[in-house]
C-alpha atoms as a PDB file:
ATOM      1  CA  UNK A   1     124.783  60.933  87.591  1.00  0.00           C
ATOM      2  CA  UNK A   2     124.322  64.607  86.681  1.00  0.00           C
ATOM      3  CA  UNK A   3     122.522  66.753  89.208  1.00  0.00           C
ATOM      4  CA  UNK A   4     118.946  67.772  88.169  1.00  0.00           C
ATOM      5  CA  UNK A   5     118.824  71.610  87.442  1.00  0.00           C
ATOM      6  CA  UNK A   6     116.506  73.866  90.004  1.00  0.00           C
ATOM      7  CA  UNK A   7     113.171  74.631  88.141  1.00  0.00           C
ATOM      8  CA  UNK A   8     112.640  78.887  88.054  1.00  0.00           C
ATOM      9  CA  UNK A   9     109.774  80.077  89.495  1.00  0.00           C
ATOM     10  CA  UNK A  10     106.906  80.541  87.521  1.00  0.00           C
ATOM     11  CA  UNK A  11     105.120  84.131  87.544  1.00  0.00           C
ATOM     12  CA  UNK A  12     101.947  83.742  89.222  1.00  0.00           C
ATOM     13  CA  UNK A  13      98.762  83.747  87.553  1.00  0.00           C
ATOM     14  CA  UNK A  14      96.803  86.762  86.477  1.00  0.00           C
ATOM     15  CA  UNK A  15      93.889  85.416  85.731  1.00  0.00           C
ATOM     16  CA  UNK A  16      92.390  86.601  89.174  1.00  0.00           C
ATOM     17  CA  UNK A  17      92.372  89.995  88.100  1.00  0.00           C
ATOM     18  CA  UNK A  18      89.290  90.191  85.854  1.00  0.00           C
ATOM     19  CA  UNK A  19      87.069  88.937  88.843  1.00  0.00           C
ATOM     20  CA  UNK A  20      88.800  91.722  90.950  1.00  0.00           C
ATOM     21  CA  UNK A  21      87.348  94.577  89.031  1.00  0.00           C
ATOM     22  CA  UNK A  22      84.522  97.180  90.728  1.00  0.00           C
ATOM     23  CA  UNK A  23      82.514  96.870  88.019  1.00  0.00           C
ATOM     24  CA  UNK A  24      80.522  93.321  89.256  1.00  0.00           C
ATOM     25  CA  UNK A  25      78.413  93.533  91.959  1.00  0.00           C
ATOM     26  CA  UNK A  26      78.623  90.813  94.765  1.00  0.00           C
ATOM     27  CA  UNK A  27      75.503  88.844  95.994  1.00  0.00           C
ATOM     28  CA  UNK A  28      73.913  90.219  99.196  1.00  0.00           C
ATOM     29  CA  UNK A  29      72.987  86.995 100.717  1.00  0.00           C
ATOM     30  CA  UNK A  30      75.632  84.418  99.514  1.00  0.00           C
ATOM     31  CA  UNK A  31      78.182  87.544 100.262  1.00  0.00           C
ATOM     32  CA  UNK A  32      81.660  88.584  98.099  1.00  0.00           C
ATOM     33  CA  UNK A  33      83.068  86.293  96.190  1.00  0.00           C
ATOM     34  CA  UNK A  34      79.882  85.725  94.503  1.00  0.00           C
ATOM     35  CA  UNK A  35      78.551  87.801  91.784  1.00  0.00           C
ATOM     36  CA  UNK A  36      75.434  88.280  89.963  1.00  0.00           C
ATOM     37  CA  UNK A  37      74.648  87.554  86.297  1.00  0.00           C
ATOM     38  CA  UNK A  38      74.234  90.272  84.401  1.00  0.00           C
ATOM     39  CA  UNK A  39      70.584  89.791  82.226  1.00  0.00           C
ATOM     40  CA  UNK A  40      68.832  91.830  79.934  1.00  0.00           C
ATOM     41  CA  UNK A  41      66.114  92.500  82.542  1.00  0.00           C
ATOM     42  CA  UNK A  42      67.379  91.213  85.867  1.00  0.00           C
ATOM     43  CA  UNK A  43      70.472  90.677  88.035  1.00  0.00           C
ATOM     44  CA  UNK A  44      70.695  86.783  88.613  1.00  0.00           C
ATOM     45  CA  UNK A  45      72.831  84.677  91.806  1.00  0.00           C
ATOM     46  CA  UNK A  46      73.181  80.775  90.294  1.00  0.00           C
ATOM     47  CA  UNK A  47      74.076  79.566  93.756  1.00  0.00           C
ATOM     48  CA  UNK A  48      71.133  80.900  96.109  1.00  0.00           C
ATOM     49  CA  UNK A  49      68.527  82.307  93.130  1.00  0.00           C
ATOM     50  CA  UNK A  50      68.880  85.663  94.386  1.00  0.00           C
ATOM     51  CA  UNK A  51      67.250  87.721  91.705  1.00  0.00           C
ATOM     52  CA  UNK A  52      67.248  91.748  91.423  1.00  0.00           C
ATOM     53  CA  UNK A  53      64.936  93.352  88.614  1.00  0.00           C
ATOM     54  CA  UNK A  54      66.404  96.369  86.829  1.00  0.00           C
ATOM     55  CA  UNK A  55      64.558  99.313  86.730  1.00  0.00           C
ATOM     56  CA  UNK A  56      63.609 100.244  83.039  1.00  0.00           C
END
């Protein structure tokens, strides 16, 4: 029986780079790694209901 052939390495994934950006900012309480939704009026955490009104 033949020998099976080594598999090549896959790249890794980039996807991680469009949560690394400096452009989302991080919620104070549930700290990084969690960001805030971005509203018309208000900046939103879905985990601990952190909620920051915009100025106008």
């Amino acid at each position: 029986m033949p020998k099976k052939p080594k598999p090549k390495n896959k790249r890794p994934s980039q996807v991680w780079l469009k949560y690394s950006s400096g452009k989302k900012l991080t919620c104070p309480k549930c700290g990084p790694g969690m960001f805030l939704a971005n509203h018309s009026d208000r900046l939103y955490c879905g985990k601990c209901k952190y909620v920051e009104m915009k100025s106008k």
